[in-house]
C-alpha atoms as a PDB file:
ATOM      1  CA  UNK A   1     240.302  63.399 283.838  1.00  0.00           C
ATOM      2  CA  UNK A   2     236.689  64.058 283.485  1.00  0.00           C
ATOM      3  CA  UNK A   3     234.696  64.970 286.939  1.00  0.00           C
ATOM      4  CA  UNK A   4     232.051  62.106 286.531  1.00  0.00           C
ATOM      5  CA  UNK A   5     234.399  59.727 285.761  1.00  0.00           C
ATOM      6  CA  UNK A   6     234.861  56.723 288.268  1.00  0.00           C
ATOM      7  CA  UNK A   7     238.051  56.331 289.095  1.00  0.00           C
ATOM      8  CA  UNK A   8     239.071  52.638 290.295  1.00  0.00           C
ATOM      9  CA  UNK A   9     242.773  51.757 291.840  1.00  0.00           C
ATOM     10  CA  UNK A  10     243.866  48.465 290.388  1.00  0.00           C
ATOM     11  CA  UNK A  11     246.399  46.507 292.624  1.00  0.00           C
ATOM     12  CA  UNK A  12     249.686  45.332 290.831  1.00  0.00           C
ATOM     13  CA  UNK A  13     252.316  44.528 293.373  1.00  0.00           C
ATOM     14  CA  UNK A  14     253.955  44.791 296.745  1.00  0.00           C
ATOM     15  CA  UNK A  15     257.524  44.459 298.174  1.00  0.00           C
ATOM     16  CA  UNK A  16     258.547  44.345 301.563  1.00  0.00           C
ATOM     17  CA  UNK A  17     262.152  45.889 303.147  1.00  0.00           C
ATOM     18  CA  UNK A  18     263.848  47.303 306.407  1.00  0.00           C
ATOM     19  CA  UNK A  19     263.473  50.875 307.032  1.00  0.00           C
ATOM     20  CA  UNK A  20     266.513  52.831 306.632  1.00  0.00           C
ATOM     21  CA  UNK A  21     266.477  54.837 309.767  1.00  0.00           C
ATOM     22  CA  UNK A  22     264.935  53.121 312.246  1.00  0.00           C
ATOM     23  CA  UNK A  23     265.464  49.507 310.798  1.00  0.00           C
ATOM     24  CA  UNK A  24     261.732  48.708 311.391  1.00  0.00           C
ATOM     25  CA  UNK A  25     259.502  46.630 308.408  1.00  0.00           C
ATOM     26  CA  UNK A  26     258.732  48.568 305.555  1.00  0.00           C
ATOM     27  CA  UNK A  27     255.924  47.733 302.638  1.00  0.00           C
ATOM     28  CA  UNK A  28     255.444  49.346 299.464  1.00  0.00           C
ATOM     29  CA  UNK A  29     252.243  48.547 297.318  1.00  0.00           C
ATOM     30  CA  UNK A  30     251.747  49.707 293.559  1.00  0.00           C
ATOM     31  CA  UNK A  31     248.902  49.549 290.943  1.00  0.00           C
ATOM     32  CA  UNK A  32     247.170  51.927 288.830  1.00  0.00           C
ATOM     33  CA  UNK A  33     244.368  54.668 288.786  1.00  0.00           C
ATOM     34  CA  UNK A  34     241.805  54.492 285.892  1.00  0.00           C
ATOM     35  CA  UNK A  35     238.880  56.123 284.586  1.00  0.00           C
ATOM     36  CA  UNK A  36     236.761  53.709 282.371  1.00  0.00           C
ATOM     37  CA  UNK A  37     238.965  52.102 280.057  1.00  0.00           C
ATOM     38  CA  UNK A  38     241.828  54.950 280.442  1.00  0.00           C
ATOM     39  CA  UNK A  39     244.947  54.534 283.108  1.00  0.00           C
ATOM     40  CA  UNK A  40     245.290  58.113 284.129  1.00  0.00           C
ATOM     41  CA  UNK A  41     247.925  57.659 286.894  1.00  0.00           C
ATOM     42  CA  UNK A  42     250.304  54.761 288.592  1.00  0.00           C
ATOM     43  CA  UNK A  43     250.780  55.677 292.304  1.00  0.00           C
ATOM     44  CA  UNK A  44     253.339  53.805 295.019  1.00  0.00           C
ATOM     45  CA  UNK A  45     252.688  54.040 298.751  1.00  0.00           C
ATOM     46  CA  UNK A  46     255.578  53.484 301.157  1.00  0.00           C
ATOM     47  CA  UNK A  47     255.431  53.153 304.982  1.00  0.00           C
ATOM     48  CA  UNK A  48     257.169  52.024 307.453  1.00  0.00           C
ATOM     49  CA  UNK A  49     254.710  48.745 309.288  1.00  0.00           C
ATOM     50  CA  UNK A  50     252.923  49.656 312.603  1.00  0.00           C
ATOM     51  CA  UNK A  51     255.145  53.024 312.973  1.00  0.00           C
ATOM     52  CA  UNK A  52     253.102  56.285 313.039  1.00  0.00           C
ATOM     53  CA  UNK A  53     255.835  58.584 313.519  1.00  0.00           C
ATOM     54  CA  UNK A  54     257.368  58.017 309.708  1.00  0.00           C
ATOM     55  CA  UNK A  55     254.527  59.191 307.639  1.00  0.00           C
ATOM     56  CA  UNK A  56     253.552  57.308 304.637  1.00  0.00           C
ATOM     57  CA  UNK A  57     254.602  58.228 301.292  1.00  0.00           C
ATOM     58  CA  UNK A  58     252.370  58.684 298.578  1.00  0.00           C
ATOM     59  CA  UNK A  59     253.955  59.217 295.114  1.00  0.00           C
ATOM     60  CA  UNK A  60     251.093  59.452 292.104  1.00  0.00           C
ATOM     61  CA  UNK A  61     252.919  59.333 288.649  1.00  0.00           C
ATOM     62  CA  UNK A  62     250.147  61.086 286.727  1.00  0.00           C
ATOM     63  CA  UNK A  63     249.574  61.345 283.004  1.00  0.00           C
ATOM     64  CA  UNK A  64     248.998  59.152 279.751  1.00  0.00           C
ATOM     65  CA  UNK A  65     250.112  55.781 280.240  1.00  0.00           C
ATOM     66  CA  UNK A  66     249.886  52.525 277.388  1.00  0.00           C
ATOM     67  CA  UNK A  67     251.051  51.873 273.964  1.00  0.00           C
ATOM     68  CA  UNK A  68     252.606  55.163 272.786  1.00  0.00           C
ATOM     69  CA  UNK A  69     252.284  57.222 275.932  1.00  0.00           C
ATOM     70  CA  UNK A  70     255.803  58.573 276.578  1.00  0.00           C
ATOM     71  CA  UNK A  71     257.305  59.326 280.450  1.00  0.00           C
ATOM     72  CA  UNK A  72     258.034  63.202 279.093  1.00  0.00           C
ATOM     73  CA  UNK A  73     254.543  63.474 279.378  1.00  0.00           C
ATOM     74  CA  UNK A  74     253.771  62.392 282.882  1.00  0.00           C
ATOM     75  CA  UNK A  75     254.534  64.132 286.206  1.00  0.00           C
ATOM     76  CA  UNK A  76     254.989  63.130 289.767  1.00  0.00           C
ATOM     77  CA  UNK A  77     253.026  64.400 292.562  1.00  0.00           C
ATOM     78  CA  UNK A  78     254.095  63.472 296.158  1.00  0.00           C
ATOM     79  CA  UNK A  79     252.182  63.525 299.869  1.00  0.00           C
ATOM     80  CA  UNK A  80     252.401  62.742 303.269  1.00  0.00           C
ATOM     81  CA  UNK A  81     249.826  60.885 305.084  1.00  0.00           C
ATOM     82  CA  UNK A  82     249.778  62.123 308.627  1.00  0.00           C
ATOM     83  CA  UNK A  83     247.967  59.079 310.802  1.00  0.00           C
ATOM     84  CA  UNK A  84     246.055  60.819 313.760  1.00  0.00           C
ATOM     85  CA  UNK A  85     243.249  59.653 315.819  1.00  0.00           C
ATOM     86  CA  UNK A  86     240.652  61.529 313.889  1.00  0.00           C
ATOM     87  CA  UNK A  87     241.559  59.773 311.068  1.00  0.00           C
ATOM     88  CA  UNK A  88     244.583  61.187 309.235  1.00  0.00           C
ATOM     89  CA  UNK A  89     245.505  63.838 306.213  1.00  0.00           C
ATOM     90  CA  UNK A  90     247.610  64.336 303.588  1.00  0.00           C
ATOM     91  CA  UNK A  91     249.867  66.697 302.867  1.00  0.00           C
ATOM     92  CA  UNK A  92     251.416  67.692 298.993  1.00  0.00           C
ATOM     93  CA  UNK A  93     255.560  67.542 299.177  1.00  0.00           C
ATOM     94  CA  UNK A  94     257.999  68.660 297.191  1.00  0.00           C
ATOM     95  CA  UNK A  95     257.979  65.843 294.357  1.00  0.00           C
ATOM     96  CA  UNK A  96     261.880  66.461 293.745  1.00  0.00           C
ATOM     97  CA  UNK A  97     263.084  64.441 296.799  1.00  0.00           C
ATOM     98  CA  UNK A  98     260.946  61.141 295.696  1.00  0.00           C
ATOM     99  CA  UNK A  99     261.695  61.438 292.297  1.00  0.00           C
ATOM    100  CA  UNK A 100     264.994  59.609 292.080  1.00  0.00           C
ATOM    101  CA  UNK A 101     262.584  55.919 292.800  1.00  0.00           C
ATOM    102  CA  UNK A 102     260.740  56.530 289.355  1.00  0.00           C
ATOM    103  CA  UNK A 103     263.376  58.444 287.313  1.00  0.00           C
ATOM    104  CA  UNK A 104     262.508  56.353 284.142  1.00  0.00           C
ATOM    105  CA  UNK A 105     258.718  56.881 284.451  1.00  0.00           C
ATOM    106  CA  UNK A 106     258.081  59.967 284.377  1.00  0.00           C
ATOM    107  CA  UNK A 107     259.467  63.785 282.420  1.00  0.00           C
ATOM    108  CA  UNK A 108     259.537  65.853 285.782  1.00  0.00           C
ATOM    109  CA  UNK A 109     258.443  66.424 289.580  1.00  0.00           C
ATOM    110  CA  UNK A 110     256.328  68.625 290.646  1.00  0.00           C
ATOM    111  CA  UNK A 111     256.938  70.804 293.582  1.00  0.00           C
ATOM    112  CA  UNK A 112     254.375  71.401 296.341  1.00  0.00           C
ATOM    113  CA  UNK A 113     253.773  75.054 294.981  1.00  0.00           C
ATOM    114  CA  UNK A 114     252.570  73.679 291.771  1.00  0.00           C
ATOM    115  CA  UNK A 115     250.229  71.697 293.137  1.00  0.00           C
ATOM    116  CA  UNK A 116     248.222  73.153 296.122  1.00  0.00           C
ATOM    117  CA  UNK A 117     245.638  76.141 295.271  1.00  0.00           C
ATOM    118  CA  UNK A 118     245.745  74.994 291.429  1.00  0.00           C
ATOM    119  CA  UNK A 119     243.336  72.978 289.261  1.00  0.00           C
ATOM    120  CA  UNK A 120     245.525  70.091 289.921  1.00  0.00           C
ATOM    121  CA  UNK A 121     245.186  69.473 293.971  1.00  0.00           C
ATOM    122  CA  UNK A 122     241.407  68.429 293.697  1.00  0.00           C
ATOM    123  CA  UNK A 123     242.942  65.832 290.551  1.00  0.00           C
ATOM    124  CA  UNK A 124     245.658  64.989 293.453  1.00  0.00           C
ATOM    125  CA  UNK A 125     243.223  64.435 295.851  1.00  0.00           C
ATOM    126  CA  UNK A 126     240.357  62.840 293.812  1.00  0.00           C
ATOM    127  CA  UNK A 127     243.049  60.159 292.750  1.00  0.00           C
ATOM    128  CA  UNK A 128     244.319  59.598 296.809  1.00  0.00           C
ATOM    129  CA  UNK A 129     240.364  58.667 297.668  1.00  0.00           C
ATOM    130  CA  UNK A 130     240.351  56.071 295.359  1.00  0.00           C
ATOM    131  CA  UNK A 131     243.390  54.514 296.323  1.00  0.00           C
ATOM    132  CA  UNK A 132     242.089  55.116 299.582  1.00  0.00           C
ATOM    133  CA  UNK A 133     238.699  53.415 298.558  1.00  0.00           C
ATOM    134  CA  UNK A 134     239.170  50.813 296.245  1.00  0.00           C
ATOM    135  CA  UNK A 135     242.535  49.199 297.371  1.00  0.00           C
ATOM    136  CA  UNK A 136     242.360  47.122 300.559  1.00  0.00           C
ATOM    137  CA  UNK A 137     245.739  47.017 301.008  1.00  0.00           C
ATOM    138  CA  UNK A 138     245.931  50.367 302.241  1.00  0.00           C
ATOM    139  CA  UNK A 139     243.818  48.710 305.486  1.00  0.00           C
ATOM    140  CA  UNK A 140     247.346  48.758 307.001  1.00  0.00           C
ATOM    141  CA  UNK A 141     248.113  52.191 306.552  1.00  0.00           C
ATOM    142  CA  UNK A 142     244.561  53.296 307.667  1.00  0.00           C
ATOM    143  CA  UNK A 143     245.552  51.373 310.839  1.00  0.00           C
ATOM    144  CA  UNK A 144     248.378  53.510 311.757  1.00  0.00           C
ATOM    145  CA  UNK A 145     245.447  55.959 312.669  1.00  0.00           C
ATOM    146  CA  UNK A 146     245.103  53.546 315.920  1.00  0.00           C
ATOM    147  CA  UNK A 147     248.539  54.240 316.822  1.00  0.00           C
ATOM    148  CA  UNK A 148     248.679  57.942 316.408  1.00  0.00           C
END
């Protein structure tokens, strides 16, 4: 990924469930992250609906993607998003225990110690503000922020 790229989240889909623990509604949306005509990333975002204490899930399948591109090459990166009333953060997680949702996808998950402090976290992060920017349908979880 190139730094003056502009990096756009496309919305695919969304599905809609019961939360395991708490039994609660549950949406997950999907789409992909490109830069120009390249996808450089698909990402999934999990949460349980109008629930602050279960912190959304974040899961960013990044690497080459299209005609050719082969899941060996691509790697997942995971994160929290902790809702609070200054507006929320995210935190990098151990890829491993998300990994099981996308097994087909992707060649390996990353752990959170090969992500934060390396070139990759401000990839991670530059990817999370444009899903964060450019795909409305994150309104919801922004909205947990309220009930933090």
């Amino acid at each position: 990924m190139t730094e003056s790229a502009q990096l756009t989240a496309t919305p695919w889909k969304e599905s809609s469930g019961v939360c395991d623990c708490c039994g609660n509604a549950s949406k997950r949306i999907w789409g992909d992250l490109s830069a120009g005509e390249s996808t450089i990333a698909v990402y999934f975002v999990h949460w349980t609906v109008g629930n602050a204490d279960h912190f959304p899930n974040i899961d960013l399948i990044i690497g080459p993607w299209g005609e050719g591109a082969k899941p060996e090459a691509r790697s997942l990166v995971s994160l929290l998003y902790r809702p609070s009333a200054e507006g929320g953060s995210f935190m990098v997680i151990d890829a491993t225990t998300r990994a099981m949702n996308y097994a087909d996808l992707l060649g390996r998950s990353l752990l959170r110690a090969e992500v934060v402090g390396t070139p990759l976290a401000s990839e991670v992060f530059a990817l999370v503000d444009a899903i964060w920017l450019t795909d409305s349908r994150i309104a919801e979880v922004k909205g947990l922020n309220d009930a933090a």
